[in-house]
C-alpha atoms as a PDB file:
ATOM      1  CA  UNK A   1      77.588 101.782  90.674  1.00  0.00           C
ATOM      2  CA  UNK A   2      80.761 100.262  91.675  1.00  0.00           C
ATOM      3  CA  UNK A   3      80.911  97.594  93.607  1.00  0.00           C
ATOM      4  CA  UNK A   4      82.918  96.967  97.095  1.00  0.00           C
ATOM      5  CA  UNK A   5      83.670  93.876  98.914  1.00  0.00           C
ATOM      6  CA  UNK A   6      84.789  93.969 102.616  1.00  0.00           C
ATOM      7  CA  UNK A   7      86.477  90.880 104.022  1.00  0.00           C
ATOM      8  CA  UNK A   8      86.510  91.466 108.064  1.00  0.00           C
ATOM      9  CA  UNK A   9      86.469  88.706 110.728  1.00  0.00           C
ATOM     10  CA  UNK A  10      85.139  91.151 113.221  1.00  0.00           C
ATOM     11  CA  UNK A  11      81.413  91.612 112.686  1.00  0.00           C
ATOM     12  CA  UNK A  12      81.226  94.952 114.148  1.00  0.00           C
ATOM     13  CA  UNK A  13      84.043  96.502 112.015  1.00  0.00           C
ATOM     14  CA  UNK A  14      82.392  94.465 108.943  1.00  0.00           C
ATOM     15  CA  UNK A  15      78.555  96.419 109.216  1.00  0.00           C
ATOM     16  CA  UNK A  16      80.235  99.513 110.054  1.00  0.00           C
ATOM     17  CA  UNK A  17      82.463  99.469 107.000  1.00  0.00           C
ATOM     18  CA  UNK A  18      79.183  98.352 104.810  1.00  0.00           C
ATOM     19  CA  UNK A  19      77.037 101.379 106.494  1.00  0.00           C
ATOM     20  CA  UNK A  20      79.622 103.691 105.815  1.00  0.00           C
ATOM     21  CA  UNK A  21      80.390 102.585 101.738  1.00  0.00           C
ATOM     22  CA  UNK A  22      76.539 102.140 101.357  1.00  0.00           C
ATOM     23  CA  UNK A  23      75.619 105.191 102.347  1.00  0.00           C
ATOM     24  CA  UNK A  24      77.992 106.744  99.916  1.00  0.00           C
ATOM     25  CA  UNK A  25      76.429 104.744  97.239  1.00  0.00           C
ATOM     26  CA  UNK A  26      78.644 102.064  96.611  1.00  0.00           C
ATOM     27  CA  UNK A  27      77.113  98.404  96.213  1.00  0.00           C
ATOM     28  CA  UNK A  28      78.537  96.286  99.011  1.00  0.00           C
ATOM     29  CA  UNK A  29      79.069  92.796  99.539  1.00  0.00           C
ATOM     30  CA  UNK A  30      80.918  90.909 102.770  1.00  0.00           C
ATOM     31  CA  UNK A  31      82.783  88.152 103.829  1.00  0.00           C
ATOM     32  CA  UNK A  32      83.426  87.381 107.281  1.00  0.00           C
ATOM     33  CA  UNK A  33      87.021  85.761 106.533  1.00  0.00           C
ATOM     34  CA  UNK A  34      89.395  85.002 103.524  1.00  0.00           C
ATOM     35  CA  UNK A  35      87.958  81.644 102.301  1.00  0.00           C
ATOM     36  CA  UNK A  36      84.531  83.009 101.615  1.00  0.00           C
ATOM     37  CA  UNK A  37      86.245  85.979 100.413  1.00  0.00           C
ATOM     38  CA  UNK A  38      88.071  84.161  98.004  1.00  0.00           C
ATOM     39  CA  UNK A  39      85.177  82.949  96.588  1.00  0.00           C
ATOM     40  CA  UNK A  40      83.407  86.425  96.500  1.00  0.00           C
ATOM     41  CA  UNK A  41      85.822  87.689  94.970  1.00  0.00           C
ATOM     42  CA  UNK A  42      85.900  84.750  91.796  1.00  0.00           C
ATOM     43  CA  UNK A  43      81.984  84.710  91.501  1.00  0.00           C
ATOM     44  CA  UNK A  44      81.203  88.292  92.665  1.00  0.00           C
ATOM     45  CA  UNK A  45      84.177  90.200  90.354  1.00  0.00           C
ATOM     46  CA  UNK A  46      84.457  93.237  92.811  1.00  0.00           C
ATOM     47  CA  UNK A  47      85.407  96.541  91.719  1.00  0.00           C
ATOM     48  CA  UNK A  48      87.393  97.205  94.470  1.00  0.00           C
ATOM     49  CA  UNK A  49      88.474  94.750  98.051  1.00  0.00           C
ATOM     50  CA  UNK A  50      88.646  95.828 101.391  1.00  0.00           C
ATOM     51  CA  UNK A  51      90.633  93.447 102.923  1.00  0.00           C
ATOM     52  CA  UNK A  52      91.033  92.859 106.761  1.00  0.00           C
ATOM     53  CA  UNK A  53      95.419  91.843 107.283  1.00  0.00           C
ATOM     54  CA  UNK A  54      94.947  89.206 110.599  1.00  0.00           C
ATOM     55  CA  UNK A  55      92.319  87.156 109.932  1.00  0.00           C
ATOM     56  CA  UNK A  56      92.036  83.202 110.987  1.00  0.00           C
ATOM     57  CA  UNK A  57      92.525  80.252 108.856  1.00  0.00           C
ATOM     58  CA  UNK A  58      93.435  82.286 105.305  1.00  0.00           C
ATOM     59  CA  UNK A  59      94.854  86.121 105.583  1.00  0.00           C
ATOM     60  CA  UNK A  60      94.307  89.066 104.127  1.00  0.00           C
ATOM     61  CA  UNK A  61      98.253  88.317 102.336  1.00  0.00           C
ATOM     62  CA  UNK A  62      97.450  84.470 101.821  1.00  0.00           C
ATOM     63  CA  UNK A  63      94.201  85.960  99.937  1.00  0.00           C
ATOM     64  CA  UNK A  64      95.687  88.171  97.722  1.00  0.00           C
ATOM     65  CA  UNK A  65      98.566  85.381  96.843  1.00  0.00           C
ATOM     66  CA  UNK A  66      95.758  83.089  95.713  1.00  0.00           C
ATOM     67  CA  UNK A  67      94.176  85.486  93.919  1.00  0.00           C
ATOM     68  CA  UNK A  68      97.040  86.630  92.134  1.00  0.00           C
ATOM     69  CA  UNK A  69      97.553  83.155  91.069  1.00  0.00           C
ATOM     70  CA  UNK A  70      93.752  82.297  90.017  1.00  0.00           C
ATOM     71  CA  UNK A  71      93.632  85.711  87.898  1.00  0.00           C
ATOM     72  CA  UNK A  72      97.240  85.292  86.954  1.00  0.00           C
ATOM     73  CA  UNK A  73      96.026  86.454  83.651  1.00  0.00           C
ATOM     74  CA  UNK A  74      93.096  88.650  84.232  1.00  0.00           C
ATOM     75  CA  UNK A  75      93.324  92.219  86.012  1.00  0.00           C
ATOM     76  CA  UNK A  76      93.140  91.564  90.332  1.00  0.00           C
ATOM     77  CA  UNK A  77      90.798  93.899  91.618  1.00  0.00           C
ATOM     78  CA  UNK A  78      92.409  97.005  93.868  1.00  0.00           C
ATOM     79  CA  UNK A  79      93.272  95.662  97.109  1.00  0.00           C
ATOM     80  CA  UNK A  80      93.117  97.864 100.267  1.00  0.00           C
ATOM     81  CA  UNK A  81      94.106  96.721 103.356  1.00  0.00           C
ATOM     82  CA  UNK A  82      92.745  96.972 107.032  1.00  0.00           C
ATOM     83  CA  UNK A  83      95.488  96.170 109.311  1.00  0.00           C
ATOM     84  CA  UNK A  84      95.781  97.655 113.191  1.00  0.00           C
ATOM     85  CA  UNK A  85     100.048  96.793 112.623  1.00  0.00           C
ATOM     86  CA  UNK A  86     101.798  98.878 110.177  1.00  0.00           C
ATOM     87  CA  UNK A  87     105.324  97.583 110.242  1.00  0.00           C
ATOM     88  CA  UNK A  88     107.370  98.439 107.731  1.00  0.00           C
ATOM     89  CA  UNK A  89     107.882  94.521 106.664  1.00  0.00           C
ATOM     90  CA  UNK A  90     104.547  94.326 106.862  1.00  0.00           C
ATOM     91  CA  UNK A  91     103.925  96.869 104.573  1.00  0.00           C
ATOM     92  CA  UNK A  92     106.979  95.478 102.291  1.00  0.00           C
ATOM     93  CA  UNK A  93     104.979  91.972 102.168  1.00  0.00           C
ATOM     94  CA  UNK A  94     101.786  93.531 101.358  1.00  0.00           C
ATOM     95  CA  UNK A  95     103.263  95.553  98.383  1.00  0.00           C
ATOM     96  CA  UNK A  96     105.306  93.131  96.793  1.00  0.00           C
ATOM     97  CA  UNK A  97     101.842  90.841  96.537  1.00  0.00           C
ATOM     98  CA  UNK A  98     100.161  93.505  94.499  1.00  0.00           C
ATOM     99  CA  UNK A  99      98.265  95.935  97.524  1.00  0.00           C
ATOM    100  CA  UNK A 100      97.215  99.528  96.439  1.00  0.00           C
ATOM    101  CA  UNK A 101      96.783 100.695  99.868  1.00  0.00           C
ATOM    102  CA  UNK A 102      96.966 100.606 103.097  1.00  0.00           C
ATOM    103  CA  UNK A 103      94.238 102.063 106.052  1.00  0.00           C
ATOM    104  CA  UNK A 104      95.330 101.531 109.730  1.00  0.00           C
ATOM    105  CA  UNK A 105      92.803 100.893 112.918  1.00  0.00           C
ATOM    106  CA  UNK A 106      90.868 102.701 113.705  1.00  0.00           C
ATOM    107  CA  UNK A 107      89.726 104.394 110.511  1.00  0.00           C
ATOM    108  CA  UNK A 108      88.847 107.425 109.864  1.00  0.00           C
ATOM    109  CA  UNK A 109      84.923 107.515 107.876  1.00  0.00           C
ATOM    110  CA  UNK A 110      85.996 110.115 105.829  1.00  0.00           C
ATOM    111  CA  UNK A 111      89.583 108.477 105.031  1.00  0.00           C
ATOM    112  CA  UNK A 112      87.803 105.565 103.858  1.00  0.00           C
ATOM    113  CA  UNK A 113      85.818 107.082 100.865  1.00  0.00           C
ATOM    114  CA  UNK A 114      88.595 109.131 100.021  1.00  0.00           C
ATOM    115  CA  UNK A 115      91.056 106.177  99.326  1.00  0.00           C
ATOM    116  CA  UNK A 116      88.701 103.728  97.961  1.00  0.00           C
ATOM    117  CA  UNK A 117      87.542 106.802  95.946  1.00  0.00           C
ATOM    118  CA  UNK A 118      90.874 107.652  94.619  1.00  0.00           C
ATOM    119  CA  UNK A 119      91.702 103.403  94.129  1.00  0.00           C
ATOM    120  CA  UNK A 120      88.514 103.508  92.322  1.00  0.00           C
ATOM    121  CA  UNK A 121      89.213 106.386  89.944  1.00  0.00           C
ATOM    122  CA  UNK A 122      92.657 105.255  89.439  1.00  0.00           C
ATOM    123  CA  UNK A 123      91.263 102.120  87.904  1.00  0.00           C
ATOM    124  CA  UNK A 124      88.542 103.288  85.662  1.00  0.00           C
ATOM    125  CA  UNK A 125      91.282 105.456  84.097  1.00  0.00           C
ATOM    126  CA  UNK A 126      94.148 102.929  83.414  1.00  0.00           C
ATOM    127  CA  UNK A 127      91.664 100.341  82.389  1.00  0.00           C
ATOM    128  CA  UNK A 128      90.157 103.514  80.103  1.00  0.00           C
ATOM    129  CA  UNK A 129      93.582 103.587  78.469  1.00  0.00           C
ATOM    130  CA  UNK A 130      94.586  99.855  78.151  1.00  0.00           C
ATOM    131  CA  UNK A 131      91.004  99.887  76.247  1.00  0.00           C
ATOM    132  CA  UNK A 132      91.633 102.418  74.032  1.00  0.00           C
ATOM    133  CA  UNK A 133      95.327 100.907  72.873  1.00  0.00           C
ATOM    134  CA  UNK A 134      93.700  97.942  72.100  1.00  0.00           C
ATOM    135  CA  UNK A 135      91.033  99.899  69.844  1.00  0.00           C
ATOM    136  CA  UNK A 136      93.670 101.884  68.409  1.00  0.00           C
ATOM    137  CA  UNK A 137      95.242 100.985  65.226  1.00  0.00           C
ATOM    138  CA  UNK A 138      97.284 104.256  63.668  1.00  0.00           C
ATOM    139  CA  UNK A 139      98.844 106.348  66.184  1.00  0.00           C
ATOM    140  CA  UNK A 140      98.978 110.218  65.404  1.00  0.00           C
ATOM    141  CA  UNK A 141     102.765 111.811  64.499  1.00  0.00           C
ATOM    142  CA  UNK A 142     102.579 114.208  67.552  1.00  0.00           C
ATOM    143  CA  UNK A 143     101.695 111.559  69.967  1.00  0.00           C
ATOM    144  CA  UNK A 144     105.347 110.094  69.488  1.00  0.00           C
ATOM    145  CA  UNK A 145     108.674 110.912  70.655  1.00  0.00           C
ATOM    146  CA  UNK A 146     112.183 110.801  68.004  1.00  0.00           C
ATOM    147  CA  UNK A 147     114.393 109.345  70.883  1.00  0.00           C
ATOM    148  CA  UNK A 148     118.420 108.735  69.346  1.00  0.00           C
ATOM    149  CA  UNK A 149     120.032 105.478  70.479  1.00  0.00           C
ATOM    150  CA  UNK A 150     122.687 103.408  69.361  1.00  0.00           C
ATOM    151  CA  UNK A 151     120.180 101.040  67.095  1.00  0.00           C
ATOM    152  CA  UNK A 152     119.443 104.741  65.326  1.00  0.00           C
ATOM    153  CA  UNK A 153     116.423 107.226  65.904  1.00  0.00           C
ATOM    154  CA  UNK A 154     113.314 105.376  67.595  1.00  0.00           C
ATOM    155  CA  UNK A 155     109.974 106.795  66.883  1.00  0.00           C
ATOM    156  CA  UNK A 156     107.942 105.550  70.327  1.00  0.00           C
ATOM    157  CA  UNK A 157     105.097 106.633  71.478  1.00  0.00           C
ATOM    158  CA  UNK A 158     104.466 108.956  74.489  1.00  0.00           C
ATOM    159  CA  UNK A 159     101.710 106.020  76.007  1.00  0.00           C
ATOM    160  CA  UNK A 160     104.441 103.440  75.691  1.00  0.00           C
ATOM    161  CA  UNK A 161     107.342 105.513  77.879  1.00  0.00           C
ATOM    162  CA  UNK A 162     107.117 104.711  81.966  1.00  0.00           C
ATOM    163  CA  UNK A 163     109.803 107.425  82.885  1.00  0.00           C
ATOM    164  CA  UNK A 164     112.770 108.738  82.013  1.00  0.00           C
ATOM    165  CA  UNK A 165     116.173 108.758  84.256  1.00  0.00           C
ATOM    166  CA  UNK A 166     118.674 111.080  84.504  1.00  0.00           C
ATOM    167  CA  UNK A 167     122.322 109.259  84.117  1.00  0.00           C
ATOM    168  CA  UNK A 168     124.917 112.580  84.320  1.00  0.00           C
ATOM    169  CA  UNK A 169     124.785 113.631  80.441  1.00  0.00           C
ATOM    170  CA  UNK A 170     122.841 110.429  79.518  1.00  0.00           C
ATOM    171  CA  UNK A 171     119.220 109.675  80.346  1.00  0.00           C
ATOM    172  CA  UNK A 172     117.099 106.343  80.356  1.00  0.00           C
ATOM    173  CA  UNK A 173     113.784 106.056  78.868  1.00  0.00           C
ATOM    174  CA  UNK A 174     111.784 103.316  80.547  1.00  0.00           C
ATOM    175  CA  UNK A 175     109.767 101.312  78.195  1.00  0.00           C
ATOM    176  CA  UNK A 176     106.803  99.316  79.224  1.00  0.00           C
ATOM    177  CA  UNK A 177     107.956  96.504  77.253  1.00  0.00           C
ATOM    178  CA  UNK A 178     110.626  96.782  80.088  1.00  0.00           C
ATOM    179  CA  UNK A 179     113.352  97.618  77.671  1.00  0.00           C
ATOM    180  CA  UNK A 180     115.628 100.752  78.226  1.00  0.00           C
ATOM    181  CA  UNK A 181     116.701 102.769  75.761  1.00  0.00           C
ATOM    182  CA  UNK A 182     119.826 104.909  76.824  1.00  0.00           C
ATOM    183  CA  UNK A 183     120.283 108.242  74.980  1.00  0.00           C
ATOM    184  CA  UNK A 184     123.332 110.165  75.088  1.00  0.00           C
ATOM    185  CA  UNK A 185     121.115 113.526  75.593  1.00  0.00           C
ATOM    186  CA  UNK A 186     120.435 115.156  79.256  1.00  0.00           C
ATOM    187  CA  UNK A 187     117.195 114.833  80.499  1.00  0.00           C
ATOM    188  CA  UNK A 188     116.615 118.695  80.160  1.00  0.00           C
ATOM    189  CA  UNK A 189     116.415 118.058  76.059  1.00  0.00           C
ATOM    190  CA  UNK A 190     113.133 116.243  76.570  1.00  0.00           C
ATOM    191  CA  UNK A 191     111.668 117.328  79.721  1.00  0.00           C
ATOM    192  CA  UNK A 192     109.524 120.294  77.789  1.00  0.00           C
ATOM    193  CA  UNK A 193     107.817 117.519  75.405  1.00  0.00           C
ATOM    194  CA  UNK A 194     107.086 115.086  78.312  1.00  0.00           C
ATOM    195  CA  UNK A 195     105.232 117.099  80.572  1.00  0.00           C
ATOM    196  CA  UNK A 196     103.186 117.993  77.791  1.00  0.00           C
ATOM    197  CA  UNK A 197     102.024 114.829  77.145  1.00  0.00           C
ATOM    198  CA  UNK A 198     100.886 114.099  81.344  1.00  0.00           C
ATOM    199  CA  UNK A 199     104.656 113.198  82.544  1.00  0.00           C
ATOM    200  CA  UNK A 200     105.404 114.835  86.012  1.00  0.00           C
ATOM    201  CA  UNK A 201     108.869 115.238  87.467  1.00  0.00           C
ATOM    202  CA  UNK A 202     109.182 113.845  90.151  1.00  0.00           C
ATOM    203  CA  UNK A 203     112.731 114.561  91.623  1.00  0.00           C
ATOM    204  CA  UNK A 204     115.750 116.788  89.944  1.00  0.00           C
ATOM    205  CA  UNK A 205     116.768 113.088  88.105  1.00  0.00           C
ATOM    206  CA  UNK A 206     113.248 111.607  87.254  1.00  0.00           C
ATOM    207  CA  UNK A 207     110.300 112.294  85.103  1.00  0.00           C
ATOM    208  CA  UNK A 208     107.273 110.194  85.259  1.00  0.00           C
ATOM    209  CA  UNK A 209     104.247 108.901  83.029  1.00  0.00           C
ATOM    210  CA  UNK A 210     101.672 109.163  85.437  1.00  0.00           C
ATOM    211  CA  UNK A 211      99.147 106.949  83.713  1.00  0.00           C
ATOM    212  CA  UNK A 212     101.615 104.219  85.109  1.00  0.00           C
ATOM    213  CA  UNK A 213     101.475 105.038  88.578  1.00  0.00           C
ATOM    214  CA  UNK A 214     100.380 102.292  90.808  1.00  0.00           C
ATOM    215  CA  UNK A 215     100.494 104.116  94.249  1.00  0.00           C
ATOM    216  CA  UNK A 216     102.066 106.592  96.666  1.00  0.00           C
ATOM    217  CA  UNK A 217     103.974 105.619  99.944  1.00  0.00           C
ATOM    218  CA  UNK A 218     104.178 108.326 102.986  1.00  0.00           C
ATOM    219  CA  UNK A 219     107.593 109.331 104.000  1.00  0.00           C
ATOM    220  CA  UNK A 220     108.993 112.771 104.109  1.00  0.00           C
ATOM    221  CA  UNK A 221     109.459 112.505 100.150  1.00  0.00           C
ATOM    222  CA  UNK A 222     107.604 110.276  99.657  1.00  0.00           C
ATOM    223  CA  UNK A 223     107.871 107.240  97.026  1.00  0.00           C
ATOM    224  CA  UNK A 224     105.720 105.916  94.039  1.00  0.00           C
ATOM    225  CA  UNK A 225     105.030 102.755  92.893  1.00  0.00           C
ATOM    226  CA  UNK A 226     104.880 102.486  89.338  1.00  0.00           C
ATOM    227  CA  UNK A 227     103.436  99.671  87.000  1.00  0.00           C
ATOM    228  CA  UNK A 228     106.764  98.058  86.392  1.00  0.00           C
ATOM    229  CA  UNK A 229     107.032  97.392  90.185  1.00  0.00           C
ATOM    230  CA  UNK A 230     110.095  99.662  90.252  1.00  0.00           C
ATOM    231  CA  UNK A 231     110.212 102.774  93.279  1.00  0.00           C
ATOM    232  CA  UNK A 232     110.605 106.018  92.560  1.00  0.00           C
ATOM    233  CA  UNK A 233     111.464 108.796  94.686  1.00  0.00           C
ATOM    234  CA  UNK A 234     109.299 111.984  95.237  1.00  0.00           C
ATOM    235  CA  UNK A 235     111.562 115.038  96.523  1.00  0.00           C
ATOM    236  CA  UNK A 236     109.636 117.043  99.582  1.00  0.00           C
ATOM    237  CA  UNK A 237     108.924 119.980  97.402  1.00  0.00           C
ATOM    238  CA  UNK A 238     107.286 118.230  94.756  1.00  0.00           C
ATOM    239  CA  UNK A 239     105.186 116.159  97.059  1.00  0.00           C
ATOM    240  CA  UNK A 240     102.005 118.205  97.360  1.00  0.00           C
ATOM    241  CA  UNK A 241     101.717 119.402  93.519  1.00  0.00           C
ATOM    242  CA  UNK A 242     102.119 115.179  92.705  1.00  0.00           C
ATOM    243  CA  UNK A 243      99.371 114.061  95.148  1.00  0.00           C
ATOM    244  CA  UNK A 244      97.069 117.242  94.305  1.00  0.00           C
ATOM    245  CA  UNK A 245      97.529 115.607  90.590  1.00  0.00           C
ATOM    246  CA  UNK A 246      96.749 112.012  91.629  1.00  0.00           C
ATOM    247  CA  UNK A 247      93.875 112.956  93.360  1.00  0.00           C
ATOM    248  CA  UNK A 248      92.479 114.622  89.971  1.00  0.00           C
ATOM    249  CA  UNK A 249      91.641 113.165  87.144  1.00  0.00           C
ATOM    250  CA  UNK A 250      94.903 114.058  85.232  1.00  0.00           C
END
């Protein structure tokens, strides 16, 4: 059973959050503002926060900067916030500190458990795969890509590719390392193997690993977030089949 904590000043919103995400089966603990949350979250070790933006004394941003900095080297728990002001600075601050989401006031009940849900999910698979590369010792021949560079042909494996960029003829593989590796190939050449190991394009220019995809932002297109930090952009046509995807368990 995975568990939830809600951090909410208001007591109302705070019981009627912990009705709604215990009747759905979730274990739920509260905090009725950002100190004692901070501590919940330390001794507790939530699966998931529910964070409340405008609270007194500590925020729901001052919160998530602390934690960030105690767990600097441990993985932060997904961070959702409650906020009744969705400017888009707002939004910029929350995202730069780490937030996976964000659900305006008033909520919607079923919105709610579909998000923390999907945050949820999300998780359990990327922690799923960092476990399984650290059990992992030989990778298989057909679970790596023969990319041509100027150091000579690199042998890397699918896992350890972000995305790949379209640059006119060129393209630009995205390590997770955080080194790029610029091919003199179009991105057409590779597209075929990619998507056949759980890449998605994206947009005409971009192909993405979506095991590294942190979150999506609204907009016509639409952007994602991916685990180097980095924005990508979603065309409008390829909006639906992408969020039908991260909804799944791709």
């Amino acid at each position: 059973m995975a568990k939830v904590l809600v951090i909410e000043d208001e007591k109302g919103i705070r019981e009627v959050l912990a009705d709604i995400l215990g009747l759905a089966g979730y274990g739920v603990e509260t905090a009725p503002n950002g100190k004692e949350g901070y501590h919940a979250i330390l001794t507790l070790k939530p699966d998931l926060v529910l964070c409340d933006v405008n609270m007194p004394d500590l925020s729901g941003f001052d919160l998530l900067s602390a934690i960030n900095q105690k767990l600097e080297n441990e993985i932060v728990p997904p961070f959702l916030f409650l906020t009744a002001n969705v400017e888009p600075e707002d939004i910029r601050a929350g995202l730069k500190l780490g937030a996976d989401d964000y659900i305006t006031k008033p909520f919607d009940h079923k919105e709610i458990l579909e998000i923390v849900k999907l945050r949820l999910d999300k998780r359990k698979k990327l922690t799923g795969l960092k476990s399984q590369e650290q059990l992992s010792t030989k990778e298989p021949s057909f679970s790596k890509l023969a990319i041509p560079s100027d150091e000579g042909l690199e042998i890397i494996p699918f896992e350890d590719i972000i995305r790949c960029e379209a640059d006119r003829a060129y393209c630009n593989f995205v390590l997770k390392s955080g080194k790029k590796v610029l091919v003199a190939k179009p991105m057409k050449d590779f597209e075929e193997r990619l998507i056949a190991h759980n890449f998605f394009k994206v947009h005409k220019s971009t192909i993405v690993n979506l095991n590294y995809t942190e979150k999506y932002l609204n907009g016509k297109g639409g952007q994602l977030k991916m685990a180097d930090g980095e924005l990508v952009a979603v065309s409008v046509r390829k909006k639906k089949e992408l969020l039908d995807l991260l909804k799944s368990d791709f």
